[in-house]
PDB file of N, CA and C in Angstrom:
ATOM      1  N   UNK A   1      89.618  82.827  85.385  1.00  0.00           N
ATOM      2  CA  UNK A   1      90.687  83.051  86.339  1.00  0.00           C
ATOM      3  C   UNK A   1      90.706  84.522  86.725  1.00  0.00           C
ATOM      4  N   UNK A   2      90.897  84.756  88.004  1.00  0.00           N
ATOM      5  CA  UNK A   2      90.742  86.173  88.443  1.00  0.00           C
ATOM      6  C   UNK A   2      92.295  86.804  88.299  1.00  0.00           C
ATOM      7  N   UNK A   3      92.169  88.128  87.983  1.00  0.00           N
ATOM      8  CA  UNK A   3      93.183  89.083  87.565  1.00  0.00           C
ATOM      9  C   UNK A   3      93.772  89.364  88.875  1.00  0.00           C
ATOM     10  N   UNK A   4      93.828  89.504  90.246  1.00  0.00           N
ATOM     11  CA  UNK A   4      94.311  89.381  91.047  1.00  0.00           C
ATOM     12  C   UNK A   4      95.397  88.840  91.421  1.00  0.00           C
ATOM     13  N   UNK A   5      96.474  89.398  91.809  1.00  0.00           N
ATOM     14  CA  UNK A   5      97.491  88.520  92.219  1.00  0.00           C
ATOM     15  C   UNK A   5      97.393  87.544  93.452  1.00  0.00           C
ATOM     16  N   UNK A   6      98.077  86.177  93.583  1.00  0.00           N
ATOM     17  CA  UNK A   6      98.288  85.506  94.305  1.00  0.00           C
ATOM     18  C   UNK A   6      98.434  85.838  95.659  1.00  0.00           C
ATOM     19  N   UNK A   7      97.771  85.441  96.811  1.00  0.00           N
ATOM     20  CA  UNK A   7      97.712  85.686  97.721  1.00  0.00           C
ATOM     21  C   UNK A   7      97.827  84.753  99.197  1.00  0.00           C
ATOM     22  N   UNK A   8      99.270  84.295  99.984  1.00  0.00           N
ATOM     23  CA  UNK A   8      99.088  83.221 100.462  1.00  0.00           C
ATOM     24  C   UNK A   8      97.872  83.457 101.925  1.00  0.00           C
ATOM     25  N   UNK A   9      97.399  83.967 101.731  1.00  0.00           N
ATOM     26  CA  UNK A   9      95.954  84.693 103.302  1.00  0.00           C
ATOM     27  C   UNK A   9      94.969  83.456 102.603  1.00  0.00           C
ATOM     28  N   UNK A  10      94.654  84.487 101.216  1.00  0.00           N
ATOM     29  CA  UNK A  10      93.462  84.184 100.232  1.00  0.00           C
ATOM     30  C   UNK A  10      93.550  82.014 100.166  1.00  0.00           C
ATOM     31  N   UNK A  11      94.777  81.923 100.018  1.00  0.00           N
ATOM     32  CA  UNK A  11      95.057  81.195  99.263  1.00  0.00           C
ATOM     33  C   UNK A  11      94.609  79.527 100.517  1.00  0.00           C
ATOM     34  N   UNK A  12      95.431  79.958 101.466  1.00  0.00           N
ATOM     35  CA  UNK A  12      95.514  78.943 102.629  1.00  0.00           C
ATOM     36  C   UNK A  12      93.655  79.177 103.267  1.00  0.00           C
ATOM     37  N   UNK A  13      93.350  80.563 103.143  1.00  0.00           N
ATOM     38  CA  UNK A  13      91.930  79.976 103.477  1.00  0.00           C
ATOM     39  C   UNK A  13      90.747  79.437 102.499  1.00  0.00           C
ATOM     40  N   UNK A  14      91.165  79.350 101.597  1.00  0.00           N
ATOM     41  CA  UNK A  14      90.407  78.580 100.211  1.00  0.00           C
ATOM     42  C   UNK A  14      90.846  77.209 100.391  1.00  0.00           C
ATOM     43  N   UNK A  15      92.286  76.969 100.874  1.00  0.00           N
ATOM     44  CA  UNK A  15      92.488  75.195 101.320  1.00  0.00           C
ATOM     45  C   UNK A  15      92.138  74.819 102.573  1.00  0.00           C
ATOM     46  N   UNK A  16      91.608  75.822 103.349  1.00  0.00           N
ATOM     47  CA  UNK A  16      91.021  75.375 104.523  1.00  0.00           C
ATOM     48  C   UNK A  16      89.665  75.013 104.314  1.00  0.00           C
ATOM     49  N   UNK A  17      88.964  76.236 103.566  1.00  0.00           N
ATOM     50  CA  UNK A  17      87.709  76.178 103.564  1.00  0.00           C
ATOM     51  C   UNK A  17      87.581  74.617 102.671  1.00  0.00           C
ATOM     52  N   UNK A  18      88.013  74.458 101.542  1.00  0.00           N
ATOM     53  CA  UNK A  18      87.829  73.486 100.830  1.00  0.00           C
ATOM     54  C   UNK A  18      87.826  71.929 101.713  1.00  0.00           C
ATOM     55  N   UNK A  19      88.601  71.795 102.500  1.00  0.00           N
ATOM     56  CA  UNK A  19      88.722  71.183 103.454  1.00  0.00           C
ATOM     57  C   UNK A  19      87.875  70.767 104.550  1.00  0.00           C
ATOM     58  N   UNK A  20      87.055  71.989 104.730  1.00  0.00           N
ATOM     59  CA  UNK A  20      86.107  71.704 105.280  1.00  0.00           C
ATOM     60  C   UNK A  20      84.939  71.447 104.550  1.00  0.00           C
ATOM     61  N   UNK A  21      84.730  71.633 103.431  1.00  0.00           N
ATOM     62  CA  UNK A  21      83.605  71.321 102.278  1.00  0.00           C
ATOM     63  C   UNK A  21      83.567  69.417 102.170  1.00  0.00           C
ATOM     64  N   UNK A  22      85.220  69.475 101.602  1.00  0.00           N
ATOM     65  CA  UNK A  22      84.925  68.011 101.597  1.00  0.00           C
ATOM     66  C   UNK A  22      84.813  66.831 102.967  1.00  0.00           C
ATOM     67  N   UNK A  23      85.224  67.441 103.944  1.00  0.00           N
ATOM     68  CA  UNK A  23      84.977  66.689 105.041  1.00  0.00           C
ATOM     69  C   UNK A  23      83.170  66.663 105.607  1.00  0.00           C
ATOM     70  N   UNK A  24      82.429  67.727 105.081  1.00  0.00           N
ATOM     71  CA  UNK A  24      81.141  67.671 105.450  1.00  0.00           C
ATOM     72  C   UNK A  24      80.606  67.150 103.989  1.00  0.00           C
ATOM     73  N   UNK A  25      81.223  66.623 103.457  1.00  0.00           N
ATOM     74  CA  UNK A  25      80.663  65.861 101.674  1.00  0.00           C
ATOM     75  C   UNK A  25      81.006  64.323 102.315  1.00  0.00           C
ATOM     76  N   UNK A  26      82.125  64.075 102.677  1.00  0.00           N
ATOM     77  CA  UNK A  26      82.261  62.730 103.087  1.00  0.00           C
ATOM     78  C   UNK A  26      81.295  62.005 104.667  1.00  0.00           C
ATOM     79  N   UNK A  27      81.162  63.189 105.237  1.00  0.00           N
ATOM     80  CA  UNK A  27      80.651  62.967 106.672  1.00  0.00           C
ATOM     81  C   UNK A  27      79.020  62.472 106.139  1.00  0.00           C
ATOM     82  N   UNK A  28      78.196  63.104 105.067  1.00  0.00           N
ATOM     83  CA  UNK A  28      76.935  63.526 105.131  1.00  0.00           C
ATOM     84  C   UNK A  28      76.771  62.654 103.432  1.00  0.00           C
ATOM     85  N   UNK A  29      77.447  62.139 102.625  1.00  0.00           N
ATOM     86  CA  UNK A  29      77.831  61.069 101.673  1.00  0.00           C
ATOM     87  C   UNK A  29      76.947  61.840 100.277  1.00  0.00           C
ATOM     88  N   UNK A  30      77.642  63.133 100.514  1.00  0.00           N
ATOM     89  CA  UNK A  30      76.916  64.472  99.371  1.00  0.00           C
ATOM     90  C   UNK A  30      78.237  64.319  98.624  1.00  0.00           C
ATOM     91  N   UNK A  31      78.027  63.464  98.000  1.00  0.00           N
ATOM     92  CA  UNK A  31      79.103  63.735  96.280  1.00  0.00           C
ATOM     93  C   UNK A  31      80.024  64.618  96.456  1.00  0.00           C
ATOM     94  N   UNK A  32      78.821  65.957  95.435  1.00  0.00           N
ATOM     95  CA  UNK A  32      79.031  66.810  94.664  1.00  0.00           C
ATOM     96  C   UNK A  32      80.160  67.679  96.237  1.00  0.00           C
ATOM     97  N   UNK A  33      79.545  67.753  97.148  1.00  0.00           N
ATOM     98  CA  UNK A  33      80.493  68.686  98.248  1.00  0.00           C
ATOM     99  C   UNK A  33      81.393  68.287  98.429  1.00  0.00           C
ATOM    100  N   UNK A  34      81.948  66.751  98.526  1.00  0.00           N
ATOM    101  CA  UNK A  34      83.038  66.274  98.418  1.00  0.00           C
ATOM    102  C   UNK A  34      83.940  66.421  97.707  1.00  0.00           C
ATOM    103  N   UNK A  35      83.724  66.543  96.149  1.00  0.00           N
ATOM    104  CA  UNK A  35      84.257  66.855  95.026  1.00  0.00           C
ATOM    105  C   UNK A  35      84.714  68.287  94.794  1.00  0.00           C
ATOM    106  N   UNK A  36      83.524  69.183  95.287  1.00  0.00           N
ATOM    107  CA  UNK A  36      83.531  71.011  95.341  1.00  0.00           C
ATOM    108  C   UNK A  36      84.802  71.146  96.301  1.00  0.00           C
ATOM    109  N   UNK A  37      84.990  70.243  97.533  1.00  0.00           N
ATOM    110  CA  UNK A  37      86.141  70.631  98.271  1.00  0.00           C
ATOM    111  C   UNK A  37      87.204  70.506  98.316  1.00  0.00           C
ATOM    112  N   UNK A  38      87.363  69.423  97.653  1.00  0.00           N
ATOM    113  CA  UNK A  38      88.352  68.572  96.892  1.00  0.00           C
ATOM    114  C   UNK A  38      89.136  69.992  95.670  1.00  0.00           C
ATOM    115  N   UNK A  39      88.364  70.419  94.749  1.00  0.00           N
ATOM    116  CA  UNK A  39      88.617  71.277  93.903  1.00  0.00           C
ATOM    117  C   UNK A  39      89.119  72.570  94.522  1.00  0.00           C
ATOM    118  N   UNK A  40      88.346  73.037  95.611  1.00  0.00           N
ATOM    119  CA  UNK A  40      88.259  74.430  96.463  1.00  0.00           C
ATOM    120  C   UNK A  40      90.269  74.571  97.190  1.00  0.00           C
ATOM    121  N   UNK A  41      90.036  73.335  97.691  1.00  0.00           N
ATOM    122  CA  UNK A  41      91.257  72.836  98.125  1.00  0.00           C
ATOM    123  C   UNK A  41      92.628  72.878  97.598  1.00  0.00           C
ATOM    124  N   UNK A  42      92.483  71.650  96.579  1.00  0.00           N
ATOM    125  CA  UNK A  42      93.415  72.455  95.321  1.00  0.00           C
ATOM    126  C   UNK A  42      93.587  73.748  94.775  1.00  0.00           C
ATOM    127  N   UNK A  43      92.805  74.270  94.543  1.00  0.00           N
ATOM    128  CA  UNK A  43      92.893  75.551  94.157  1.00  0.00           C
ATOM    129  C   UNK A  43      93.820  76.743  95.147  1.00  0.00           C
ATOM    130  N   UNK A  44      93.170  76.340  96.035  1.00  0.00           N
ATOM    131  CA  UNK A  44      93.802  77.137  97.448  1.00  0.00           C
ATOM    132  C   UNK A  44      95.188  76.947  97.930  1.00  0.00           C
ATOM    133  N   UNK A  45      95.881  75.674  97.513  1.00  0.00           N
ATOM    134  CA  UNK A  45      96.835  75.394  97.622  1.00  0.00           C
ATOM    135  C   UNK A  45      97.723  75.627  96.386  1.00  0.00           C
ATOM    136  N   UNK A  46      97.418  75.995  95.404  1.00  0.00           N
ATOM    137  CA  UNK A  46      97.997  76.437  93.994  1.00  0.00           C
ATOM    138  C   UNK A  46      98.138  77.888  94.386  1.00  0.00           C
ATOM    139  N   UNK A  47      97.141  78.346  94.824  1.00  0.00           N
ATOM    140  CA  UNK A  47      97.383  79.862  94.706  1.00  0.00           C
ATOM    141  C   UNK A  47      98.000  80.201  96.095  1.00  0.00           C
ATOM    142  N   UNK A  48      98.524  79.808  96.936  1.00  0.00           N
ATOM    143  CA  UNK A  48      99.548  80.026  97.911  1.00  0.00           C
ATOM    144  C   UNK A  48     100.972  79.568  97.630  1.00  0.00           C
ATOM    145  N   UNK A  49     101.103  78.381  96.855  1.00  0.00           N
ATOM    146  CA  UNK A  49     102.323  78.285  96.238  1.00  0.00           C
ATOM    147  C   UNK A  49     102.525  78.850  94.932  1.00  0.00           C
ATOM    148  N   UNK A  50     101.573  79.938  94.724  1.00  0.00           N
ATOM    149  CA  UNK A  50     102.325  80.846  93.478  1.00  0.00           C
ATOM    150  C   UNK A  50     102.473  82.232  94.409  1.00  0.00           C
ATOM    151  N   UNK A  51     101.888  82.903  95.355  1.00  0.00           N
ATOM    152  CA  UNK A  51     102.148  83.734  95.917  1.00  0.00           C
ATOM    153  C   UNK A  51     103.005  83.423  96.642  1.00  0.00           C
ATOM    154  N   UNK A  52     103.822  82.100  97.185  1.00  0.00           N
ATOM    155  CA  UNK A  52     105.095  82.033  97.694  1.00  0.00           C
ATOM    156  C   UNK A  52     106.077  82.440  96.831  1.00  0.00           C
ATOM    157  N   UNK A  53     105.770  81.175  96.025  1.00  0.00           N
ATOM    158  CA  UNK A  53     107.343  81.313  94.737  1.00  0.00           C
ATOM    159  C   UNK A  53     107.208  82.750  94.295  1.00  0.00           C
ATOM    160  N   UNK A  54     106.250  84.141  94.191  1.00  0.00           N
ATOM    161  CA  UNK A  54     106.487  85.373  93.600  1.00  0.00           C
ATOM    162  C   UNK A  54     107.332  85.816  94.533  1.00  0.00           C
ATOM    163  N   UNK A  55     106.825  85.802  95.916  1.00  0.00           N
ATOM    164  CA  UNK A  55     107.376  86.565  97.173  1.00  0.00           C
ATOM    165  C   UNK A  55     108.862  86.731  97.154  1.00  0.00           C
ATOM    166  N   UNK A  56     109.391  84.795  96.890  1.00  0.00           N
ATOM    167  CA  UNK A  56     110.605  84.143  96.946  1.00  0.00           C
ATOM    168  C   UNK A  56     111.534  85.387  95.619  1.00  0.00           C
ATOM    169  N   UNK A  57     110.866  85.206  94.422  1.00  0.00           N
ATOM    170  CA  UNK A  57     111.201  86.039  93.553  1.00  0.00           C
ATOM    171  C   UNK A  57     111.522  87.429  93.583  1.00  0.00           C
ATOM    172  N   UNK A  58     110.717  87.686  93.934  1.00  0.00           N
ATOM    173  CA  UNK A  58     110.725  89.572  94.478  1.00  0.00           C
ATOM    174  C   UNK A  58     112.034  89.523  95.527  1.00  0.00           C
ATOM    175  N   UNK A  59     112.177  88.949  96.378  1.00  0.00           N
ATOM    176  CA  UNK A  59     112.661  89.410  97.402  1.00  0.00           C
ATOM    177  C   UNK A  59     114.371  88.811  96.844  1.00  0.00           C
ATOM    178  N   UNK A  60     114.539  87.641  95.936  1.00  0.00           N
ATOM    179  CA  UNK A  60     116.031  88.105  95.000  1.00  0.00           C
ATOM    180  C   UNK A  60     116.190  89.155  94.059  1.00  0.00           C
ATOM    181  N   UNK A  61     115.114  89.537  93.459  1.00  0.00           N
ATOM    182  CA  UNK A  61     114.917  90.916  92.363  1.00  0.00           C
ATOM    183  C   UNK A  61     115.318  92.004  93.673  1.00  0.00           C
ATOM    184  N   UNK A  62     115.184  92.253  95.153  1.00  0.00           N
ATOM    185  CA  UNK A  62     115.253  93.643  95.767  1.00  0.00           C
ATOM    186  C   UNK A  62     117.326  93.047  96.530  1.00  0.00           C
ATOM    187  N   UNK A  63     117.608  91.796  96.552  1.00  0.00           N
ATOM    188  CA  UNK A  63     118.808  91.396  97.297  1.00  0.00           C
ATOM    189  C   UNK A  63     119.688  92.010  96.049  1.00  0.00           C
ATOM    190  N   UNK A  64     119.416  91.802  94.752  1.00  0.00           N
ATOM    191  CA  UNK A  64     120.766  92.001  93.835  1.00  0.00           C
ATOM    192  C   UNK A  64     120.270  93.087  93.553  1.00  0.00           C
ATOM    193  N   UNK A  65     119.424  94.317  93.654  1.00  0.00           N
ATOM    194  CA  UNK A  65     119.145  95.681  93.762  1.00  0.00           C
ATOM    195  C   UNK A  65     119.948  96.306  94.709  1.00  0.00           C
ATOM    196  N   UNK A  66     119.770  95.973  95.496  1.00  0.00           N
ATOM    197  CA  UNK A  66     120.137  96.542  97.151  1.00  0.00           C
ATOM    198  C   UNK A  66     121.717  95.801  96.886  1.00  0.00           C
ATOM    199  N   UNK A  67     122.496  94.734  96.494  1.00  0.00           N
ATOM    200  CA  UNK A  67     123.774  94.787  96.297  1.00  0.00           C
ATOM    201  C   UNK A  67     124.168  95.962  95.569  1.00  0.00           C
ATOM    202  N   UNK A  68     123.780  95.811  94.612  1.00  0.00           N
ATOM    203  CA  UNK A  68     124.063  96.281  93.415  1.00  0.00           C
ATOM    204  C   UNK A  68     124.095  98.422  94.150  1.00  0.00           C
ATOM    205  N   UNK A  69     123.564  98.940  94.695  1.00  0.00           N
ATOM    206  CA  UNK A  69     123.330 100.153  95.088  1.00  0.00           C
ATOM    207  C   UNK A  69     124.404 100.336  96.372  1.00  0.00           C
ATOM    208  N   UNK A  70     124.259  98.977  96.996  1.00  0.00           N
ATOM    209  CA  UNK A  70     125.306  99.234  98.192  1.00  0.00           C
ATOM    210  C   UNK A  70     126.762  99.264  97.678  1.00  0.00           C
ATOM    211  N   UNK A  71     127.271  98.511  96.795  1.00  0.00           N
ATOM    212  CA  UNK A  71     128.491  98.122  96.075  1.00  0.00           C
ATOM    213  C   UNK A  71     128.584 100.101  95.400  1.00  0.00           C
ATOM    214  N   UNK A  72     127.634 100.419  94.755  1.00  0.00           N
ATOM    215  CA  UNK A  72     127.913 101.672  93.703  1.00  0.00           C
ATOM    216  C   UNK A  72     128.097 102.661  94.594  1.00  0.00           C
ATOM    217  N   UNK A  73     127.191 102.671  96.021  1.00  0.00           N
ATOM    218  CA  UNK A  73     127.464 103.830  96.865  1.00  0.00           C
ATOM    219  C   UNK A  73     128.874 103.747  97.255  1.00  0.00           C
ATOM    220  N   UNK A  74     129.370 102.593  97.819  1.00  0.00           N
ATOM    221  CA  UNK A  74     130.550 102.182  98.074  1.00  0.00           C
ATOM    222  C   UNK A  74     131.614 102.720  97.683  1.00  0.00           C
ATOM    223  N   UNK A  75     131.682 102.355  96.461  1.00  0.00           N
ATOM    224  CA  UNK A  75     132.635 102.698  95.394  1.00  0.00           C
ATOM    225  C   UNK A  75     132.293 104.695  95.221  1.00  0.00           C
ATOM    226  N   UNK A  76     131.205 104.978  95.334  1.00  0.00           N
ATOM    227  CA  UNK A  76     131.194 106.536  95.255  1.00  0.00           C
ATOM    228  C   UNK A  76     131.435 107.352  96.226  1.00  0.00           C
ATOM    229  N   UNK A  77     131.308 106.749  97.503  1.00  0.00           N
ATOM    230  CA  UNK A  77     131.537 107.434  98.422  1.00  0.00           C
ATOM    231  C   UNK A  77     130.199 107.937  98.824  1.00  0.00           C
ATOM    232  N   UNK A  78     129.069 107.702  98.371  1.00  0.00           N
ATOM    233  CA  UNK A  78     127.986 108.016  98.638  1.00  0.00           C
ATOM    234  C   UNK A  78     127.170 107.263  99.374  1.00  0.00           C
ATOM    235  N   UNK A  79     127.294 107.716 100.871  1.00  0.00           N
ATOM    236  CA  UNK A  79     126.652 106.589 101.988  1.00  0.00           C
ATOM    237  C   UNK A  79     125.459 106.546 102.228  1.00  0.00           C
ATOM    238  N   UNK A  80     124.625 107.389 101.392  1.00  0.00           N
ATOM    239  CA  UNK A  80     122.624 107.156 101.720  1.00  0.00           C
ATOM    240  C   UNK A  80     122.671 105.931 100.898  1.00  0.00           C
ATOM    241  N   UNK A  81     123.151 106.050  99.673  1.00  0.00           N
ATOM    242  CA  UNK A  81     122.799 105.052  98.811  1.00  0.00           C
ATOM    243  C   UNK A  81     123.439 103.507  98.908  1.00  0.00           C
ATOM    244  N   UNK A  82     124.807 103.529  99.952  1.00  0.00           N
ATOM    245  CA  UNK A  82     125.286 102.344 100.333  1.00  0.00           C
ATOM    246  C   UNK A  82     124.225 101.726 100.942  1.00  0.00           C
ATOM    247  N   UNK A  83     123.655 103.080 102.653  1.00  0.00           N
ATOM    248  CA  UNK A  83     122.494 102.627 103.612  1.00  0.00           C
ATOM    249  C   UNK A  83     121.427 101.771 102.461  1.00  0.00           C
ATOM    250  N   UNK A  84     120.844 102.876 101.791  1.00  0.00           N
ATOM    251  CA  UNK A  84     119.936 102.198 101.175  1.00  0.00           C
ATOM    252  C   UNK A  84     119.783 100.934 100.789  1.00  0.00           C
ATOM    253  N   UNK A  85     121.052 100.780 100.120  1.00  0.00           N
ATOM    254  CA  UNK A  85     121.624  99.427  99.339  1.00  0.00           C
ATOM    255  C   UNK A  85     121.499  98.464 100.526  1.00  0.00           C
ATOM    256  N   UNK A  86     121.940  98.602 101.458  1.00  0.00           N
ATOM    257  CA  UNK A  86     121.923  97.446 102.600  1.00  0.00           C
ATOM    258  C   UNK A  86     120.769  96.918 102.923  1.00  0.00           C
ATOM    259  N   UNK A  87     119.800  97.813 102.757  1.00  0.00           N
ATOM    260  CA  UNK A  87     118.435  97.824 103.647  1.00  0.00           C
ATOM    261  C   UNK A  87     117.516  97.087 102.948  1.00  0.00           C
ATOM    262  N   UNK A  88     117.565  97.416 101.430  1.00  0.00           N
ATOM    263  CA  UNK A  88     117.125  96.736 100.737  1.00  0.00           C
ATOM    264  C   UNK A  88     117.433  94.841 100.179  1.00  0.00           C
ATOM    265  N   UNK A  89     118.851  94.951 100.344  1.00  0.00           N
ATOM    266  CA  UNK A  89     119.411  93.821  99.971  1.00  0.00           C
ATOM    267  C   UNK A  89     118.629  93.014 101.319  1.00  0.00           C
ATOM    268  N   UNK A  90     118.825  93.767 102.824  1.00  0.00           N
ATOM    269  CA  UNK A  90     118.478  92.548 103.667  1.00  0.00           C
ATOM    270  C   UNK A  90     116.846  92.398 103.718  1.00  0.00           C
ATOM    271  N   UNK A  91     116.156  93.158 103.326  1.00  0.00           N
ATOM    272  CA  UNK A  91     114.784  93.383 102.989  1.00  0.00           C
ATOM    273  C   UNK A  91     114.407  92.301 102.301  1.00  0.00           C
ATOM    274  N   UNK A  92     114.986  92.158 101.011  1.00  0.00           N
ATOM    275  CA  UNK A  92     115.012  91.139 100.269  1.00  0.00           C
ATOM    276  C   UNK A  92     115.597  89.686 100.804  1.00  0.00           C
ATOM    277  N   UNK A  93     116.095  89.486 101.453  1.00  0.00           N
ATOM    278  CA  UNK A  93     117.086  88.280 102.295  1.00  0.00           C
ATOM    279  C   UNK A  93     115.920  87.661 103.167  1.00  0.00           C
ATOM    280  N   UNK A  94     114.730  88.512 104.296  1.00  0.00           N
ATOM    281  CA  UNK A  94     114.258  88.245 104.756  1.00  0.00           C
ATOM    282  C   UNK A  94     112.886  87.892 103.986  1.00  0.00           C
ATOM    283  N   UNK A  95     112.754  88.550 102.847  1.00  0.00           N
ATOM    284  CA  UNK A  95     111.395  88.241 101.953  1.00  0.00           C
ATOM    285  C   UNK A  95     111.269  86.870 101.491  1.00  0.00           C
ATOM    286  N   UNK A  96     112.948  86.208 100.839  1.00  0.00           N
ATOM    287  CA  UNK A  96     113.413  85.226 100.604  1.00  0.00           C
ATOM    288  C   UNK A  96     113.188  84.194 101.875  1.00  0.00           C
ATOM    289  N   UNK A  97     113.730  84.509 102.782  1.00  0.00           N
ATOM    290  CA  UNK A  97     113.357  83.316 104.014  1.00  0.00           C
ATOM    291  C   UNK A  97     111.876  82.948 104.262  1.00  0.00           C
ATOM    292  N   UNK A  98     110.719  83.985 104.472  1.00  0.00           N
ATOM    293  CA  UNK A  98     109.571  83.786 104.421  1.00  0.00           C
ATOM    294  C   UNK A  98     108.717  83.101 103.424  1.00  0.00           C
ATOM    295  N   UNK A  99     109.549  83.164 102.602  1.00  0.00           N
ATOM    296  CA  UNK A  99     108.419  82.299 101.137  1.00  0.00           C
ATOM    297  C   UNK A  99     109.876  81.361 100.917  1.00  0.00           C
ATOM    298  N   UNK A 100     110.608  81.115 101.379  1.00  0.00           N
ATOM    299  CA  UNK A 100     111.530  79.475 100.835  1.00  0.00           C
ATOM    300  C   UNK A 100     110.164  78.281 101.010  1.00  0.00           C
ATOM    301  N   UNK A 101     110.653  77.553  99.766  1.00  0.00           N
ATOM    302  CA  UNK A 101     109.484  76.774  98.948  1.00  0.00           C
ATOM    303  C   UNK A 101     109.901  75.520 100.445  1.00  0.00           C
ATOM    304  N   UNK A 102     108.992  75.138 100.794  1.00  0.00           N
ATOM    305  CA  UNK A 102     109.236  73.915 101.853  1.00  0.00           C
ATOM    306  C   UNK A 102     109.369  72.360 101.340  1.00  0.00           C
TER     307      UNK A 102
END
């Protein structure tokens, strides 16, 4: 298994490519390519739904950051760190919408 993190680019073109492996395994009645794409496929689709669900993750780890900084600036009177706090919280809000699990 590669040390690399999850990648949904990497990930969706390993279920494409796989996809196309096994469709030229079934077209041409080659087993083993059928099977290789079949696997390629899966794979590709595992590793885009773990680089979703991280994304999904990260981006509640930066929403209750970014509360959490906007609330303290708040309360301090210290408005970079409210800004900040906002920017981040919605940073995170939108990271969350892009990787919601379908």
């Amino acid at each position: 298994m590669s040390s690399q993190e999850p990648s949904k680019v990497s990930g969706q073109f390993h279920s494409v490519k796989g996809t196309a492996v096994e469709t030229i395994g079934d077209v041409t009645g080659m087993q083993s390519w059928t099977q290789s794409g079949k696997e390629e496929h899966a794979k590709g689709e595992g590793e885009y739904n773990a680089a979703q669900a991280k994304g999904y993750v990260e981006g509640v780890s930066d929403r209750a950051a970014g509360y959490k900084d906007s609330v303290v600036g708040a309360v301090t009177g210290d408005k970079a760190q409210q800004t900040t706090g906002n920017v981040k919280n919605e940073k995170g809000q939108t990271q969350q919408e892009i990787n919601k699990p379908t």
